[in-house]
Protein backbone atom coordinates (compact mmCIF):
# COMPACT_ATOMS: atom_id res chain seq x y z
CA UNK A 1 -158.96 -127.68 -200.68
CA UNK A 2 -162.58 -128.26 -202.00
CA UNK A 3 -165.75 -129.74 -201.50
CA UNK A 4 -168.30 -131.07 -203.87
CA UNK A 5 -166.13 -129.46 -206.66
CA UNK A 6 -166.04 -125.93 -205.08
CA UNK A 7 -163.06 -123.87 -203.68
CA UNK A 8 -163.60 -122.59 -199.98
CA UNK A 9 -163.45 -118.91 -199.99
CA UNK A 10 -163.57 -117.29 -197.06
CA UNK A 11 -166.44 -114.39 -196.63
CA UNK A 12 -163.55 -111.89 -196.71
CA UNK A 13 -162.00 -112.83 -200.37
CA UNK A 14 -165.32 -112.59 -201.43
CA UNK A 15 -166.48 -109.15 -200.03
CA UNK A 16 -162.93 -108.01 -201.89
CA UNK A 17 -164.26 -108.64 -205.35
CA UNK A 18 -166.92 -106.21 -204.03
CA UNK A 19 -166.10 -102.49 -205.90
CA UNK A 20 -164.86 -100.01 -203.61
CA UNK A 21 -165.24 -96.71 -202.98
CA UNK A 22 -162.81 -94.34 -203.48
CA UNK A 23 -163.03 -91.31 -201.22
CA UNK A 24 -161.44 -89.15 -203.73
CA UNK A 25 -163.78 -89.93 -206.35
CA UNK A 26 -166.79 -87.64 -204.89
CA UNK A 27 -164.00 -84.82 -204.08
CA UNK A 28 -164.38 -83.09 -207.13
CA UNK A 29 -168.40 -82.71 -206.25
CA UNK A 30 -167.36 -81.81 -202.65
CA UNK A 31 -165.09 -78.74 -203.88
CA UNK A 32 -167.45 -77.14 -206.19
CA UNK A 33 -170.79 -77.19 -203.80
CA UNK A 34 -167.85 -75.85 -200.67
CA UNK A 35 -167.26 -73.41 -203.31
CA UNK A 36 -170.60 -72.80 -204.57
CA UNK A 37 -171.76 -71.91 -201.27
CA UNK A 38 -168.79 -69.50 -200.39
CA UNK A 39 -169.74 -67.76 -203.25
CA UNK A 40 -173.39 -67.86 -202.73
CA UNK A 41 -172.30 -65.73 -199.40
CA UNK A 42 -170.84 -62.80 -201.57
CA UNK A 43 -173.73 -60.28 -200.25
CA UNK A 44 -172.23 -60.21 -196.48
CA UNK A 45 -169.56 -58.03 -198.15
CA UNK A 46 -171.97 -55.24 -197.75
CA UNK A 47 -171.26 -54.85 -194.22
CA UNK A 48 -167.86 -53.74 -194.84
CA UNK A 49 -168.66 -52.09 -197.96
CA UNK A 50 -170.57 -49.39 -198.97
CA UNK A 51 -173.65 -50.01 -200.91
CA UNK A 52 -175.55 -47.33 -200.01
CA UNK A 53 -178.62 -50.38 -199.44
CA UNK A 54 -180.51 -51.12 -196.15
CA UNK A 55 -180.00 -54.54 -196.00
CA UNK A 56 -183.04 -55.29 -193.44
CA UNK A 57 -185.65 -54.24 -196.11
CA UNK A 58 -183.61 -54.42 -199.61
CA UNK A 59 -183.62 -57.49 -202.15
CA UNK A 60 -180.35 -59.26 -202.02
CA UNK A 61 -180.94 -59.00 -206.05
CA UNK A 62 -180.93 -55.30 -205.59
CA UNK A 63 -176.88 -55.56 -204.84
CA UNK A 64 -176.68 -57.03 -208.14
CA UNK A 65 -179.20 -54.01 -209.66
CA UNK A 66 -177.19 -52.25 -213.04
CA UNK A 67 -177.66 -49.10 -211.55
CA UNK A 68 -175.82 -49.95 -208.34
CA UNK A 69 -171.98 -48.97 -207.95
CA UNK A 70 -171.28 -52.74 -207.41
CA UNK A 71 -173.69 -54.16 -209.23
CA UNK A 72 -170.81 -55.91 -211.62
CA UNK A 73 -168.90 -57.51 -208.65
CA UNK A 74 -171.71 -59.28 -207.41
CA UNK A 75 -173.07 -60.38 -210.51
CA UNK A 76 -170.04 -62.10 -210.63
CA UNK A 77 -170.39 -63.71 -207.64
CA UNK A 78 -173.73 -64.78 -208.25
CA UNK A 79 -173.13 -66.15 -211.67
CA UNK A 80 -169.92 -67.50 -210.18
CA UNK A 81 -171.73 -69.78 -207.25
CA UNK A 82 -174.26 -70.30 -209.67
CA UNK A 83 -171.71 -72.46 -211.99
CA UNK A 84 -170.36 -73.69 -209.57
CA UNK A 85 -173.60 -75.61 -207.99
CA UNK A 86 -174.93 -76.48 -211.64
CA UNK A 87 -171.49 -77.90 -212.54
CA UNK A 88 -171.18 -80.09 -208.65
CA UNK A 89 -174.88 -81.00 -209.10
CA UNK A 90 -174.59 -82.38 -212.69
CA UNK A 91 -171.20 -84.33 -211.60
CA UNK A 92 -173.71 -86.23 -208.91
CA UNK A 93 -176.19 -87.21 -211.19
CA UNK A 94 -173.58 -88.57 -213.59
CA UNK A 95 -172.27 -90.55 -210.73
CA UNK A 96 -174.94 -91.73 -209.92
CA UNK A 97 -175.90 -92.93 -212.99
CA UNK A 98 -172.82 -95.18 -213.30
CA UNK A 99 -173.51 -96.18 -209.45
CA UNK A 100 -177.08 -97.74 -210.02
CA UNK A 101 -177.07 -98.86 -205.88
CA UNK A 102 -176.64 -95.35 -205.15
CA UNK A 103 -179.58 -94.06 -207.69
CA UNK A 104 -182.70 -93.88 -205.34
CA UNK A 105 -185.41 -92.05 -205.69
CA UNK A 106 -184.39 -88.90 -203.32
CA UNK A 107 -180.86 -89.16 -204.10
CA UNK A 108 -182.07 -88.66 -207.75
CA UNK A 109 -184.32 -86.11 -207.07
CA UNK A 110 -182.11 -83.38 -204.29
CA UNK A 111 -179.37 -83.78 -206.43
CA UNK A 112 -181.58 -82.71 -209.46
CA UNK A 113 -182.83 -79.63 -207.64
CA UNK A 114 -179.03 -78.58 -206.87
CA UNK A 115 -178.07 -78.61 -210.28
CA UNK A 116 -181.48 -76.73 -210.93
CA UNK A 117 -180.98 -74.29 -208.20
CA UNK A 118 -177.36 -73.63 -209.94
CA UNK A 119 -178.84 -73.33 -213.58
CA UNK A 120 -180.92 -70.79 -211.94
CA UNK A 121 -178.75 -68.88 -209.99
CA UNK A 122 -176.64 -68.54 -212.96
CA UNK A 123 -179.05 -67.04 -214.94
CA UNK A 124 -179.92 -64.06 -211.92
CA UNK A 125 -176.63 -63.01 -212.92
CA UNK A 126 -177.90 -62.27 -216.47
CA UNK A 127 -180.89 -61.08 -216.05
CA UNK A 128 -180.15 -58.61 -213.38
CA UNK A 129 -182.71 -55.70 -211.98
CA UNK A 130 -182.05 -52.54 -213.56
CA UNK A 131 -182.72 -50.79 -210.56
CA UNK A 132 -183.84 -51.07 -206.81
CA UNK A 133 -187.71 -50.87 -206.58
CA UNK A 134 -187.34 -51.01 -202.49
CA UNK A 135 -185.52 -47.58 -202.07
CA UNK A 136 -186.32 -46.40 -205.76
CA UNK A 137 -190.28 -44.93 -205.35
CA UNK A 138 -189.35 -44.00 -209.36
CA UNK A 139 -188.40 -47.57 -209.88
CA UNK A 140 -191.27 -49.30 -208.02
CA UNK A 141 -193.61 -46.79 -209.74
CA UNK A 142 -192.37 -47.97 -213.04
CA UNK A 143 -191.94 -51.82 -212.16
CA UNK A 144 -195.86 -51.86 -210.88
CA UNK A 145 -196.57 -50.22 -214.34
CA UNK A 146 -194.70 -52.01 -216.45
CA UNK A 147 -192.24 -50.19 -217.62
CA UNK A 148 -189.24 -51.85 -216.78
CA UNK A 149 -187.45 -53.83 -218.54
CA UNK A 150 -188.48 -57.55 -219.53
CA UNK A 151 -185.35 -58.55 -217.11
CA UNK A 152 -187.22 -57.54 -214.45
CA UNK A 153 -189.45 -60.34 -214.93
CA UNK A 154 -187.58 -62.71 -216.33
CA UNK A 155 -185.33 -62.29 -213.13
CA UNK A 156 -188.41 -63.22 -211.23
CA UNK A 157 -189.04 -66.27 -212.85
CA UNK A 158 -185.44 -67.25 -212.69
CA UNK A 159 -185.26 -66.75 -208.41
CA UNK A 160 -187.91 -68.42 -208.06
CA UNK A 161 -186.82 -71.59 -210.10
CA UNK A 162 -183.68 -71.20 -208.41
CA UNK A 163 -185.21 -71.35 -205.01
CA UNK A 164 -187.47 -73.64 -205.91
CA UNK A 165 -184.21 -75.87 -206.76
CA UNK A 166 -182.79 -75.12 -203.25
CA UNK A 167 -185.62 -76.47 -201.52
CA UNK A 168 -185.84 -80.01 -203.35
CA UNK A 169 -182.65 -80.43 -202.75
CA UNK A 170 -182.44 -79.48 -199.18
CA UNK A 171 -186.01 -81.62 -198.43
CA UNK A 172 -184.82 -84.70 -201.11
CA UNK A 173 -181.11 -85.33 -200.31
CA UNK A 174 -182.32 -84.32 -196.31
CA UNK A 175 -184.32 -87.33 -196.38
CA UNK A 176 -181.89 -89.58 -198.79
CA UNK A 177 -179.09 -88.71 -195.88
CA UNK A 178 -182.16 -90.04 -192.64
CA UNK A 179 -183.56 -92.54 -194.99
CA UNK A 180 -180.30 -94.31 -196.80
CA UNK A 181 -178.20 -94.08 -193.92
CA UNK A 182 -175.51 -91.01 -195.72
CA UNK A 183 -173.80 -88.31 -195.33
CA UNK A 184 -173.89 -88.37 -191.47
CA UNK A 185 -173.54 -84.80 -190.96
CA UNK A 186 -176.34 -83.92 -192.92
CA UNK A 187 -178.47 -86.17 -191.59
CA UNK A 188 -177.55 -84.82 -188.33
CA UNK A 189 -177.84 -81.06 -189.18
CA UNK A 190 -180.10 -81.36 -192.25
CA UNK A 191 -183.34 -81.39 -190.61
CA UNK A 192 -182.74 -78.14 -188.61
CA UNK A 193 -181.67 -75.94 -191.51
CA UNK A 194 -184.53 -77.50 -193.75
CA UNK A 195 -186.94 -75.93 -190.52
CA UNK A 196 -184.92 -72.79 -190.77
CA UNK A 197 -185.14 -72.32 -194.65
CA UNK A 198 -189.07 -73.29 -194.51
CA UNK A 199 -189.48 -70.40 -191.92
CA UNK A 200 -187.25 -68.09 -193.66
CA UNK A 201 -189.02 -68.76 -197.09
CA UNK A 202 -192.92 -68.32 -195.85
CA UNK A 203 -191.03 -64.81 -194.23
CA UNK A 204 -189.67 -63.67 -197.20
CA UNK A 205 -193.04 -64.57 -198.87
CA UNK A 206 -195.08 -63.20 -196.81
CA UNK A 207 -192.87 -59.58 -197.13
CA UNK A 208 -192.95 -59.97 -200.96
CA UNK A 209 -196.93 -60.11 -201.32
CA UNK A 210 -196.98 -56.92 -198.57
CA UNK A 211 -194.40 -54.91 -200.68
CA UNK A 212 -196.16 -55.63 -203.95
CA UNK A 213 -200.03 -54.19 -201.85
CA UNK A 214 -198.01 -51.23 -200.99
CA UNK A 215 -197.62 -51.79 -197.13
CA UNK A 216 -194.17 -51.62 -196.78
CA UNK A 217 -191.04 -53.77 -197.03
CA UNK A 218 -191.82 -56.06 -193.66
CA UNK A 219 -187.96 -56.23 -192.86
CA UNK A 220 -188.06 -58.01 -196.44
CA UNK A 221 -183.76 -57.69 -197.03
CA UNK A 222 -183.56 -59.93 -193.46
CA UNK A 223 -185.64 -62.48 -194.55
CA UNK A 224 -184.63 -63.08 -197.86
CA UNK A 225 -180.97 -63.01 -196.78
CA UNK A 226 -181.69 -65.69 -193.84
CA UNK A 227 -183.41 -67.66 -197.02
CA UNK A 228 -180.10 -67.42 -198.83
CA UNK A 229 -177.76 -67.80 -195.72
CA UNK A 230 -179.30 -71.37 -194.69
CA UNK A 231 -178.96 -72.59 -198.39
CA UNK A 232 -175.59 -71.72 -198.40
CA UNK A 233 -174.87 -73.27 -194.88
CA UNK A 234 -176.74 -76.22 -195.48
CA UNK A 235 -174.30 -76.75 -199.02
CA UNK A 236 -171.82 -76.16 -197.25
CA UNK A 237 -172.79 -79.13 -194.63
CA UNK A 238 -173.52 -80.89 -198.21
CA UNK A 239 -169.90 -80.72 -199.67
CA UNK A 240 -168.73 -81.82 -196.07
CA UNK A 241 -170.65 -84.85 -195.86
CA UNK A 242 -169.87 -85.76 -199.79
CA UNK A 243 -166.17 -85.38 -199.08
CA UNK A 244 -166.25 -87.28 -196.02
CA UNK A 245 -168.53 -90.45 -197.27
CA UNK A 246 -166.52 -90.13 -200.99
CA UNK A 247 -170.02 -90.95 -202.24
CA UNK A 248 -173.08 -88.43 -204.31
């Protein structure tokens, strides 16, 4: 039947010509961040192996140091979650650039500072200390001196961009997940490790500028790997809600 020349079509048939979400379309993006941040959780092998590190006032970079005994297994870990984010990060963006109702501002912008944080991460794992300034007084003598080598502070720069990454992403795609109505479970968890990795950034901060005056480490090694810990839970929270809403 039809009216004034038009078919009747019932709001459902329309809705259908709607494009539809697969949920397995996002899963690739899901595995590598679940990955990413099982790998970014390599260091908590140092409680069952021996390191010869105090891990309340060492770097978690220090594991990775060339003159450490395992120095090559986790710069393979590092360099290994590294890829992993950069690669789970850039397949977002691309979606979302072929998904233009899905490319808002935040989304944009957390999922740019994942694939940063990756990038960065990465590169730790080739730039590596080559040796542990926090239990080394011969090291830390030499780093304040400049004697090291330049990977000492190119390794700086690349942490920092890396956890500079980290924190767009958990503050942008936080809010994208509150503001945009996804990802459920990290809009319901988001906010609390976002609090958490503030708190355990201005720590590990704070314990940086003390050990570089020469008053001690400040229980530097727990900070920084609470910093690292709630960036890895909250990607892991970030894979979950990907895989579950089959959207980036």
């Amino acid at each position: 039947m039809s009216t004034n020349g038009r078919s009747l079509r019932s709001p459902r048939s329309r809705s259908s010509r709607r494009p539809r979400r697969s949920p397995w379309a996002a899963r690739p993006v899901a595995a590598l961040l679940g990955l990413g941040a099982a790998a970014y959780t390599a260091w908590v092998l140092e409680v069952v192996l021996s390191t010869g590190l105090n891990p309340i006032e060492t770097y978690v970079s220090e594991l990775a140091a060339q003159d450490q005994p395992l120095g090559g297994l986790f710069r393979a870990t590092d360099f290994t979650a590294g890829l992993l984010a950069f690669t789970g990060g850039l397949l977002a963006l691309l979606r979302l650039v072929r998904h233009a109702e899905s490319r808002r501002p935040w989304a944009v912008t957390g999922w740019t500072g994942v694939t940063l944080f990756g990038a960065a991460t990465a590169a730790d794992a080739w730039l590596p200390l080559s040796c542990a300034p926090t239990v080394d007084p011969v090291c830390a003598a030499r780093e304040t001196a400049g004697l090291v080598p330049a990977t000492h502070q190119a390794h700086a720069v690349s942490s920092s961009l890396a956890m500079t990454g980290a924190l767009v992403g958990l503050v942008a795609l936080t809010v994208a997940a509150r503001r945009y109505g996804w990802f459920a479970p990290l809009a319901r968890h988001g906010p609390a490790l976002v609090v958490l990795e503030l708190l355990a950034t201005v720590w590990t901060l704070s314990a940086i500028a003390l050990f570089t005056a020469g008053r001690g480490t400040w229980a530097l090694g727990a900070g920084q790997r609470l910093q690292v810990l709630f960036v890895a839970l909250w990607l892991g929270v970030l894979a979950y809600s990907v895989h579950k809403a089959g959207r980036t």
